[in-house]
C-alpha atoms as a PDB file:
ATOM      1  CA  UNK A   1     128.202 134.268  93.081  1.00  0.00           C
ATOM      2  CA  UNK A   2     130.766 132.658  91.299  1.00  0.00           C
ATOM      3  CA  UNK A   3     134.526 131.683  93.089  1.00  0.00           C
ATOM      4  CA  UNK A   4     137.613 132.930  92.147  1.00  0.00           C
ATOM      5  CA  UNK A   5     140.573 131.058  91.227  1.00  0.00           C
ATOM      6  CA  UNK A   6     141.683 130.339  94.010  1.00  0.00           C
ATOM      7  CA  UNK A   7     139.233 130.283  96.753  1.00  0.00           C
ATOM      8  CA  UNK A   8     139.594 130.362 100.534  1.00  0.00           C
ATOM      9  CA  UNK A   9     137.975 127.465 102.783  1.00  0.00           C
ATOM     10  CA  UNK A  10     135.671 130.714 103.954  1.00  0.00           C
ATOM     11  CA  UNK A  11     134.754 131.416 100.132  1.00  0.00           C
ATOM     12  CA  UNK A  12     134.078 128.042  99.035  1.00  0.00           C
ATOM     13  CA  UNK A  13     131.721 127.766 102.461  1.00  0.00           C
ATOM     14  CA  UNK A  14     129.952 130.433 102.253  1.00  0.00           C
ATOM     15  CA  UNK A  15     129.278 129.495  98.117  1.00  0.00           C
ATOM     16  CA  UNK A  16     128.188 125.970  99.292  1.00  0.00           C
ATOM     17  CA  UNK A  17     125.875 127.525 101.736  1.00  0.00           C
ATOM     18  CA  UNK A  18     124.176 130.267  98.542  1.00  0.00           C
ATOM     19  CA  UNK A  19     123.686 127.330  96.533  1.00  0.00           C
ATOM     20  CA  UNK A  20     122.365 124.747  99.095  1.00  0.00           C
ATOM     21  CA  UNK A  21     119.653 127.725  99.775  1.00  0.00           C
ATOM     22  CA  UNK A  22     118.843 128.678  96.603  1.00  0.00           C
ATOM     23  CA  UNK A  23     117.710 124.757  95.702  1.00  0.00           C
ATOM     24  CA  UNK A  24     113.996 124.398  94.184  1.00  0.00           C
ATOM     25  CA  UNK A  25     112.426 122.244  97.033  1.00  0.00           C
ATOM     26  CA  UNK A  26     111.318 120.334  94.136  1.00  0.00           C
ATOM     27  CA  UNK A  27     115.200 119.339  92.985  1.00  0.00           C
ATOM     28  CA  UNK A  28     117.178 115.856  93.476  1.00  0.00           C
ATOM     29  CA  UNK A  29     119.692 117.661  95.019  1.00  0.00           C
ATOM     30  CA  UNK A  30     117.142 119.521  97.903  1.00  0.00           C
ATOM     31  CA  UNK A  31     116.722 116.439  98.896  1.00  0.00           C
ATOM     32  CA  UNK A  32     120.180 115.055  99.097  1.00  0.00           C
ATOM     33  CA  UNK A  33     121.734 118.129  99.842  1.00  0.00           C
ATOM     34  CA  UNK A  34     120.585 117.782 104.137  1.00  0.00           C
ATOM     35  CA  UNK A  35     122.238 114.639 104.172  1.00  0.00           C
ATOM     36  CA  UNK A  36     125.888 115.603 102.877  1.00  0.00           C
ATOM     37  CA  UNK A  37     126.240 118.733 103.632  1.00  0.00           C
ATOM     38  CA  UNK A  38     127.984 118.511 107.380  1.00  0.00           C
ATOM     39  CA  UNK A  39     130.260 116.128 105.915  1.00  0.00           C
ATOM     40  CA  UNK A  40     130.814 118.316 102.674  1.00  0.00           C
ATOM     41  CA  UNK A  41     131.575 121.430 105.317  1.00  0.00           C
ATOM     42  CA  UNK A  42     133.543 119.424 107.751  1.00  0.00           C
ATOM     43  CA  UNK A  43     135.871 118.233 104.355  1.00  0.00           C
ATOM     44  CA  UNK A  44     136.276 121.669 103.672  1.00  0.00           C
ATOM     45  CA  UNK A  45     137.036 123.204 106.822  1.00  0.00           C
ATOM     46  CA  UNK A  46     139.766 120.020 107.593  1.00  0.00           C
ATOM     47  CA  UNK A  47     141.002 119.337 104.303  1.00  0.00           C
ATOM     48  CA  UNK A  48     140.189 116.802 103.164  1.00  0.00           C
ATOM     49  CA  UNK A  49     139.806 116.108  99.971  1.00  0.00           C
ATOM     50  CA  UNK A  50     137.818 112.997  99.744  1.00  0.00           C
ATOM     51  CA  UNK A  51     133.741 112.571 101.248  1.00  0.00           C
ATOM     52  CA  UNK A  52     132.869 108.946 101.320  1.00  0.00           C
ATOM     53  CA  UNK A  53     129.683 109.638  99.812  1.00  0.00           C
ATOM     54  CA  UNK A  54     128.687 106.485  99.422  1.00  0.00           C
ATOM     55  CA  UNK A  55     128.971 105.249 102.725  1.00  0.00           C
ATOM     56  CA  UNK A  56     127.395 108.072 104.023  1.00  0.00           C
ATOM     57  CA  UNK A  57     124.301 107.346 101.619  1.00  0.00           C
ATOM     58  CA  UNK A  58     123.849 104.096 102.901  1.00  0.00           C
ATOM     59  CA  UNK A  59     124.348 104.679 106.656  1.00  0.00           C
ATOM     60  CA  UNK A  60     121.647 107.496 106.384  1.00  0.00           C
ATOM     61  CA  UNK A  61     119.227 104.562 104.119  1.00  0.00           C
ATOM     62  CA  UNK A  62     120.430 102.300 107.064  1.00  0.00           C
ATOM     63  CA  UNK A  63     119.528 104.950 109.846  1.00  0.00           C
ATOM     64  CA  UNK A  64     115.919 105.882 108.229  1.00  0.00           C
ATOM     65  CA  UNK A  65     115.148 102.021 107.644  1.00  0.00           C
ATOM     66  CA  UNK A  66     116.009 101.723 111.942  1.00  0.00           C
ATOM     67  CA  UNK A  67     113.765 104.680 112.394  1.00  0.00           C
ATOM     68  CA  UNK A  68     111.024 102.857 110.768  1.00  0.00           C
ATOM     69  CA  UNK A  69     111.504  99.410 112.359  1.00  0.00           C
ATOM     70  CA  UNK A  70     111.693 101.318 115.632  1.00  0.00           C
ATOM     71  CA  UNK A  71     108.199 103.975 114.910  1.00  0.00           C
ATOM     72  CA  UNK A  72     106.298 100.241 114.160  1.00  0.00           C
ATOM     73  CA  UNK A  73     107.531  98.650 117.644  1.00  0.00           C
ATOM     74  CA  UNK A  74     106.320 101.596 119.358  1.00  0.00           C
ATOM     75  CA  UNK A  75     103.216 101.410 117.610  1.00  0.00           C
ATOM     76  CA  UNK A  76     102.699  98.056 118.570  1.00  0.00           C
ATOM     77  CA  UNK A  77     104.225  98.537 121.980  1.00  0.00           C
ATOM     78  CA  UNK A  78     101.138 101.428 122.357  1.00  0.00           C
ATOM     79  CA  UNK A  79      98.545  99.102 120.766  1.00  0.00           C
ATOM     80  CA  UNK A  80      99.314  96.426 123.331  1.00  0.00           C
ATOM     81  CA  UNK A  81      99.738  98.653 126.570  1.00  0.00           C
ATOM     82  CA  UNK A  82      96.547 100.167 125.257  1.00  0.00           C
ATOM     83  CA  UNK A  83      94.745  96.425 125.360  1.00  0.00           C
ATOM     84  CA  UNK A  84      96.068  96.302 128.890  1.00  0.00           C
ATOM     85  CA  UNK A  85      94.915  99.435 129.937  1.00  0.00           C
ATOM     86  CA  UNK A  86      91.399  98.072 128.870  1.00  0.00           C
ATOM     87  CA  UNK A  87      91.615  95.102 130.547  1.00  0.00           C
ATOM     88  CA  UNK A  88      92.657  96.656 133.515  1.00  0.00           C
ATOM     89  CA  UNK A  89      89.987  99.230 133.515  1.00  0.00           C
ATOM     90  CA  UNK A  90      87.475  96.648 132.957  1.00  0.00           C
ATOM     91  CA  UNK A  91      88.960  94.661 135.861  1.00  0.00           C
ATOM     92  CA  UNK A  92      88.654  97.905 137.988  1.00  0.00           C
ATOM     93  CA  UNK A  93      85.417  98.552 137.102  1.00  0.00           C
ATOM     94  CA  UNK A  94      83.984  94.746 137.826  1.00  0.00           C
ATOM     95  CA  UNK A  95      85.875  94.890 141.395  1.00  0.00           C
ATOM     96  CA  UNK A  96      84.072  98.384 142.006  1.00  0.00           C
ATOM     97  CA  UNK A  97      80.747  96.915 141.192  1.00  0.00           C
ATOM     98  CA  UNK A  98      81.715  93.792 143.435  1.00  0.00           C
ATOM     99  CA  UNK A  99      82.484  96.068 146.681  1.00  0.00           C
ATOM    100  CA  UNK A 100      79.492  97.650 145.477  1.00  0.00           C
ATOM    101  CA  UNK A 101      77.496  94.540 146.156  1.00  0.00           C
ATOM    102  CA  UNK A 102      79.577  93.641 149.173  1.00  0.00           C
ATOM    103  CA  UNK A 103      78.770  96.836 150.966  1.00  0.00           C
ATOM    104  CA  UNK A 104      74.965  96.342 150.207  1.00  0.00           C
ATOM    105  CA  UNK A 105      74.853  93.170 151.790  1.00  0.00           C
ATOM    106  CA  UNK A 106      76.857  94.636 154.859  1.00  0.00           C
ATOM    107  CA  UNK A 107      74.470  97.293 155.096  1.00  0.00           C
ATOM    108  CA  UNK A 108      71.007  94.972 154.851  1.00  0.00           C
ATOM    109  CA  UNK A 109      73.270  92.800 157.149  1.00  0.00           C
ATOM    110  CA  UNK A 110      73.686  95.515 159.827  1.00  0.00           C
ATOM    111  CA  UNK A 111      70.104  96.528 159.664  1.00  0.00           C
ATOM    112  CA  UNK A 112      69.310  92.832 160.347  1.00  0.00           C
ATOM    113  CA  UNK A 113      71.313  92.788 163.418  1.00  0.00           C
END
């Protein structure tokens, strides 16, 4: 669909939309594209005739880099609550045994009695 000369803001959105969905998934710009777009649409809709791309570009690389740092401290948050779960479980587990023990010797105690 191509735009005439002088578009509207509904024209140009709707011809932003066709091409962002007729990407190859395989493209540079399919890829890209997700991160822009709002900003691209929001420009449009207000105006505005200047996107600071770059900025955007980095605060996404910033935001994804975050996301990273944050998925490895809960994987090491899960790794360590997971060593205390064992070590709980095995303190459970002796103290079960123990009143185990204690409750046999009440019981041959009682029967001495």
């Amino acid at each position: 669909m191509a735009l005439s000369r002088f578009p509207s803001k509904e024209e140009e959105l709707a011809h932003l939309a066709s091409f962002v969905s007729e990407l190859p998934r395989t493209s540079y710009l399919a890829d890209i594209m997700p991160d822009v777009l709002a900003a691209v649409q929001d420009a449009i809709r207000n105006d505005i005739g200047y996107i600071p791309i770059g900025r955007m570009i980095s605060d996404v690389a910033s935001a994804k880099q975050e996301l990273d740092q944050l998925r490895k401290q809960i994987a090491e948050t899960r790794k360590k609550a997971q060593v205390e779960a064992d070590i709980l479980e095995s303190r459970a587990r002796r103290a079960r045994e123990e009143l185990q023990e204690v409750q046999a010797v009440a019981n041959r105690l009682c029967r001495v009695a």
